[in-house]
PDB file of N, CA and C in Angstrom:
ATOM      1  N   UNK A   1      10.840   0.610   6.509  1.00  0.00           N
ATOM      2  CA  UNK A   1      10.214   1.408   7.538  1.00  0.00           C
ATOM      3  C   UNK A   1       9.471   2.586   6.891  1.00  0.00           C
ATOM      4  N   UNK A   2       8.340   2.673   7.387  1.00  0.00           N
ATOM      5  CA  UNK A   2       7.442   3.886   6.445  1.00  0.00           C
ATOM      6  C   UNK A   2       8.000   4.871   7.133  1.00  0.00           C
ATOM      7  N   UNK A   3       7.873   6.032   6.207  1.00  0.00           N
ATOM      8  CA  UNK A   3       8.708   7.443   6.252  1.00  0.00           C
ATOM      9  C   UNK A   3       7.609   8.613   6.314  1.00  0.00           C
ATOM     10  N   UNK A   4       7.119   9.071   7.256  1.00  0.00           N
ATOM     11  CA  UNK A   4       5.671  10.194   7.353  1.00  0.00           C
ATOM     12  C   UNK A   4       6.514  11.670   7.154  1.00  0.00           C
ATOM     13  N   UNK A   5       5.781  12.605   7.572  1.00  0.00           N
ATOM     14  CA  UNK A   5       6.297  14.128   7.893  1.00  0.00           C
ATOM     15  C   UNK A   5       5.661  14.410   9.307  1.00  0.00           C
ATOM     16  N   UNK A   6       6.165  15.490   9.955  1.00  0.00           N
ATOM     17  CA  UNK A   6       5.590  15.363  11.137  1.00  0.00           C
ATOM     18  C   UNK A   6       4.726  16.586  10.981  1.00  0.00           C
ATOM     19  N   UNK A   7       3.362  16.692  11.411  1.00  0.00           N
ATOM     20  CA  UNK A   7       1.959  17.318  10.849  1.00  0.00           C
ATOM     21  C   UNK A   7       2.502  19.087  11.699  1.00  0.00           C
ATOM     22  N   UNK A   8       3.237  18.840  12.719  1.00  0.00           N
ATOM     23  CA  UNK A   8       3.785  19.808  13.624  1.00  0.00           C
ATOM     24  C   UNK A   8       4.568  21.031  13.100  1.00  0.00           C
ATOM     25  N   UNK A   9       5.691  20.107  12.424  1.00  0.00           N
ATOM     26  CA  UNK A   9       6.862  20.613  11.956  1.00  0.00           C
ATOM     27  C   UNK A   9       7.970  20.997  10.520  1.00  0.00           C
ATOM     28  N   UNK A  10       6.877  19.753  10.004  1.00  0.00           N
ATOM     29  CA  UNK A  10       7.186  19.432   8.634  1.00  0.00           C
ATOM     30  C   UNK A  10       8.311  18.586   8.254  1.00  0.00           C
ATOM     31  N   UNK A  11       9.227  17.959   9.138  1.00  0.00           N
ATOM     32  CA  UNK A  11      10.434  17.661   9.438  1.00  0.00           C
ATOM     33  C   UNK A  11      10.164  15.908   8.983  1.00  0.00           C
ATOM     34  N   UNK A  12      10.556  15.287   8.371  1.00  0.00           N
ATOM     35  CA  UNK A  12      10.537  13.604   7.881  1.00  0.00           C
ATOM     36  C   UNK A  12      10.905  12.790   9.094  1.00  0.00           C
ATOM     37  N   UNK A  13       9.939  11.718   9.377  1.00  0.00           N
ATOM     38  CA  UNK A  13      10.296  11.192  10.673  1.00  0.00           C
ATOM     39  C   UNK A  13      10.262   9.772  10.270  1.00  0.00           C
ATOM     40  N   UNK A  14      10.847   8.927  11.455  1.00  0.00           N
ATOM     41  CA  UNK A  14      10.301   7.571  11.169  1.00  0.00           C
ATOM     42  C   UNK A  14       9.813   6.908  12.534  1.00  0.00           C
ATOM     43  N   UNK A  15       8.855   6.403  12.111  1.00  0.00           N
ATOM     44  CA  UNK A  15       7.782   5.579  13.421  1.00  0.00           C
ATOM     45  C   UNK A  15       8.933   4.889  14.311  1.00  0.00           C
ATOM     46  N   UNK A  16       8.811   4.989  15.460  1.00  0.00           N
ATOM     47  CA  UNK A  16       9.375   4.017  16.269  1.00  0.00           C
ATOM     48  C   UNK A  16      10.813   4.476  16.938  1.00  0.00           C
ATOM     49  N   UNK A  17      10.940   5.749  16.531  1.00  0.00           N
ATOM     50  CA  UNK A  17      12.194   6.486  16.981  1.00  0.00           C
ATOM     51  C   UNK A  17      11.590   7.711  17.643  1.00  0.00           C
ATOM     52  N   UNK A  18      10.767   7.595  18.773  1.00  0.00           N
ATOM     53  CA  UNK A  18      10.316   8.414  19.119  1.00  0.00           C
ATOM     54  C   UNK A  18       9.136   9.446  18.615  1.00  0.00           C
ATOM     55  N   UNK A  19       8.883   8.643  17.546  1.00  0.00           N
ATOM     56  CA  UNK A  19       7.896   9.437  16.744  1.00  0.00           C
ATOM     57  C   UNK A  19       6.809   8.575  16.773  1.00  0.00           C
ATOM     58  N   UNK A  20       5.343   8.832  16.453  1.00  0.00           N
ATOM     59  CA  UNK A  20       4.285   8.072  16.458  1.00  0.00           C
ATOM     60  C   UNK A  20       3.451   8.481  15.031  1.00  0.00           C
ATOM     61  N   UNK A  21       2.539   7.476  14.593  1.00  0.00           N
ATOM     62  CA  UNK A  21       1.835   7.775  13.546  1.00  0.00           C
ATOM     63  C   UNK A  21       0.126   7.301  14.072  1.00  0.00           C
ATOM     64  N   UNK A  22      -0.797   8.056  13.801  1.00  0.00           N
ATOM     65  CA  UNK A  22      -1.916   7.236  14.615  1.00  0.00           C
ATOM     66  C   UNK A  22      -3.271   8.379  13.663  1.00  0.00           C
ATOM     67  N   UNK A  23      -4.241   7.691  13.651  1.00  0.00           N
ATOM     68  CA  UNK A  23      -5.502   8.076  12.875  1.00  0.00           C
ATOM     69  C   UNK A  23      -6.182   9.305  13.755  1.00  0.00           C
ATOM     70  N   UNK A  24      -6.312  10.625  12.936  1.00  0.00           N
ATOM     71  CA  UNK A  24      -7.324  11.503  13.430  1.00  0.00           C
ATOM     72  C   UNK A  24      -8.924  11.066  14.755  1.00  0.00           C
ATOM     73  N   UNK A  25      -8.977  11.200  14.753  1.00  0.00           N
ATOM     74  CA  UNK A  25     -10.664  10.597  16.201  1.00  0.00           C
ATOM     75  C   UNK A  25     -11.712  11.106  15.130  1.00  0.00           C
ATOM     76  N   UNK A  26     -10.966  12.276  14.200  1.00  0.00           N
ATOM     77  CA  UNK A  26     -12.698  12.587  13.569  1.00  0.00           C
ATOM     78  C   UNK A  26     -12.675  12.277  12.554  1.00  0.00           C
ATOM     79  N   UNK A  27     -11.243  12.021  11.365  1.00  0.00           N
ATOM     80  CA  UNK A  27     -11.975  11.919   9.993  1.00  0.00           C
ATOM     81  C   UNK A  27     -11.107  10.744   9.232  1.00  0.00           C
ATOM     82  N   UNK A  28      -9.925  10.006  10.419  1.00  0.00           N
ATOM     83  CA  UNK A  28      -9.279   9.084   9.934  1.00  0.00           C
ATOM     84  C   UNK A  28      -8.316   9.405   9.238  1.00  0.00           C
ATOM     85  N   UNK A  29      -7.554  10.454   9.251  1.00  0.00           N
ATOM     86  CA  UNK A  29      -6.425  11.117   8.162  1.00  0.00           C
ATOM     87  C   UNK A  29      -5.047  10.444   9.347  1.00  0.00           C
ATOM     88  N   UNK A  30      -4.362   9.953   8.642  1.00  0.00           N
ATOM     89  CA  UNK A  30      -3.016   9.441   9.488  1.00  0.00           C
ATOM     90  C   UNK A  30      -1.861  10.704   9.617  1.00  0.00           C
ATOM     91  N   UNK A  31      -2.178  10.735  10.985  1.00  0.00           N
ATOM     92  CA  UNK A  31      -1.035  11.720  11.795  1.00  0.00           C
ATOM     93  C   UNK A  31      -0.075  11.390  12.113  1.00  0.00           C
ATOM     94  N   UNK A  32       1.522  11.902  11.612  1.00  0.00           N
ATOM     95  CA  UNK A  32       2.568  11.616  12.082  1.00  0.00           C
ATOM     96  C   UNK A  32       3.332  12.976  13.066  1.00  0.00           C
ATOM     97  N   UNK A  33       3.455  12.531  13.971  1.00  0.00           N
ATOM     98  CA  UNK A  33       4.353  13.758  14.784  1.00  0.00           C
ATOM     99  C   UNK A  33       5.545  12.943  15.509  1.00  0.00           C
ATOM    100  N   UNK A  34       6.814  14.248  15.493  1.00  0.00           N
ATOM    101  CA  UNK A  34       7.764  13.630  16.086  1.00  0.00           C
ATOM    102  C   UNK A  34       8.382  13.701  17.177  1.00  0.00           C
ATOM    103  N   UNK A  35       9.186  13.657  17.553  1.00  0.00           N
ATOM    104  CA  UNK A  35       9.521  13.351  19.122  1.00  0.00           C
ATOM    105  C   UNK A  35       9.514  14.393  19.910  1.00  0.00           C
ATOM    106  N   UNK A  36      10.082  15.338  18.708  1.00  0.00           N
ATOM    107  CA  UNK A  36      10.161  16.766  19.617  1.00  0.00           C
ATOM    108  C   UNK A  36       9.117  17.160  19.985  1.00  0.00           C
ATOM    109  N   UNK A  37       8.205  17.950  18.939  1.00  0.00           N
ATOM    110  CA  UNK A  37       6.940  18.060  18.690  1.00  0.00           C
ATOM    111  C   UNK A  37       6.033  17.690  19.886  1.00  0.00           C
ATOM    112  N   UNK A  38       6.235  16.141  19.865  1.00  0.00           N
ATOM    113  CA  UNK A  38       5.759  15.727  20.919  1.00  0.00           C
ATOM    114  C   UNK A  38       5.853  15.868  22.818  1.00  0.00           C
ATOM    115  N   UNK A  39       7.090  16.044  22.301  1.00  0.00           N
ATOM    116  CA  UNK A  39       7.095  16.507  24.100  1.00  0.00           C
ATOM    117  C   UNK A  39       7.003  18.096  24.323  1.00  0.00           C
ATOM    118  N   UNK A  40       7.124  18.979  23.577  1.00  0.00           N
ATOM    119  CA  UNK A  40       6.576  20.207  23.540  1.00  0.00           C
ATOM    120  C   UNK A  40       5.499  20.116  23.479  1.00  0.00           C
ATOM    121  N   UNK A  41       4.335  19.509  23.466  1.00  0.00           N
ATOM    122  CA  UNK A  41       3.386  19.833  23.272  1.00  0.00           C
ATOM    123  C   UNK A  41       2.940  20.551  22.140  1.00  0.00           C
ATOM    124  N   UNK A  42       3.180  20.893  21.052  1.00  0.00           N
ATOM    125  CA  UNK A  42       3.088  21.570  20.210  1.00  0.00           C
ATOM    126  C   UNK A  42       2.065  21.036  19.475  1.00  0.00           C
ATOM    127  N   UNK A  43       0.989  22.407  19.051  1.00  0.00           N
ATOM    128  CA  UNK A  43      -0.361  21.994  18.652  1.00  0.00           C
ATOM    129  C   UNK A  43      -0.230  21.616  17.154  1.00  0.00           C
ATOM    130  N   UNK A  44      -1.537  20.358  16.633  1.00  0.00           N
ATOM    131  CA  UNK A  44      -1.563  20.251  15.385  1.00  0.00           C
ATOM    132  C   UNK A  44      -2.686  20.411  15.029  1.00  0.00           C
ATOM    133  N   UNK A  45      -3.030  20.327  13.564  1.00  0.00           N
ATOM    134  CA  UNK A  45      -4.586  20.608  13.090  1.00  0.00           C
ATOM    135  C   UNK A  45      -4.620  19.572  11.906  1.00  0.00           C
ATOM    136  N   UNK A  46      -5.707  18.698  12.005  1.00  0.00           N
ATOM    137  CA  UNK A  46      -5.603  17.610  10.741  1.00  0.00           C
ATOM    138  C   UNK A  46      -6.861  18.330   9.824  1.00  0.00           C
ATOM    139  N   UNK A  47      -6.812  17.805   8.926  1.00  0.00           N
ATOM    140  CA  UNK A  47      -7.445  18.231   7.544  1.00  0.00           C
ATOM    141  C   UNK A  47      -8.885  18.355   7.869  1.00  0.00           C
ATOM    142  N   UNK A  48      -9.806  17.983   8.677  1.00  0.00           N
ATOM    143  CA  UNK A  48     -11.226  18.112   9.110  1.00  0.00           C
ATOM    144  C   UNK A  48     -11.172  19.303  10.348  1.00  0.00           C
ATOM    145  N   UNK A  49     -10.319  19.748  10.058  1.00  0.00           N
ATOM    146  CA  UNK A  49      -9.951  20.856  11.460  1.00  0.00           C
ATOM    147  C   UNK A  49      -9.830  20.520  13.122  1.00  0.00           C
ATOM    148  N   UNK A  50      -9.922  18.760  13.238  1.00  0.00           N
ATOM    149  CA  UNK A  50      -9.468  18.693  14.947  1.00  0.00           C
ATOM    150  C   UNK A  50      -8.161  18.701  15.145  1.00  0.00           C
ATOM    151  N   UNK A  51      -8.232  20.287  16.694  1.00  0.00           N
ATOM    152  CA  UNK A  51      -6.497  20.264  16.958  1.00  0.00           C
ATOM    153  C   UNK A  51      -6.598  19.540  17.788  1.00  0.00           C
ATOM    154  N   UNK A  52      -5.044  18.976  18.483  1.00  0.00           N
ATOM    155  CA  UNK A  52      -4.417  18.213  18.982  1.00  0.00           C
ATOM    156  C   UNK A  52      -3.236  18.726  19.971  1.00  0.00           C
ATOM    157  N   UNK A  53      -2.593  18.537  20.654  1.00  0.00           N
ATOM    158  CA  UNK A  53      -1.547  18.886  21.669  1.00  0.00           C
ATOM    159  C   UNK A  53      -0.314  18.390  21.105  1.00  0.00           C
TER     160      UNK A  53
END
């Protein structure tokens, strides 16, 4: 099972436990965030500077 960080939190996650991994919209950099993260809403910023919720 691939092992990301979550872009949010910094915290090691793994896909499929509530966590998701999925490609930036602007520059293709693979985003991992995790469950928490995720339902907080908690903002991220990928490496081409688009934030995210």
């Amino acid at each position: 099972m691939e092992r990301l960080t979550c872009i949010s939190c910094g915290t090691y996650i793994q896909v499929g436990k509530g966590a998701v991994r999925f490609p930036c919209p602007e520059c293709d950099e693979i985003i991992g965030r995790c469950k928490r993260c995720r339902e907080l809403g908690k903002r991220y910023v990928s490496k081409c500077g688009f934030e995210g919720p």
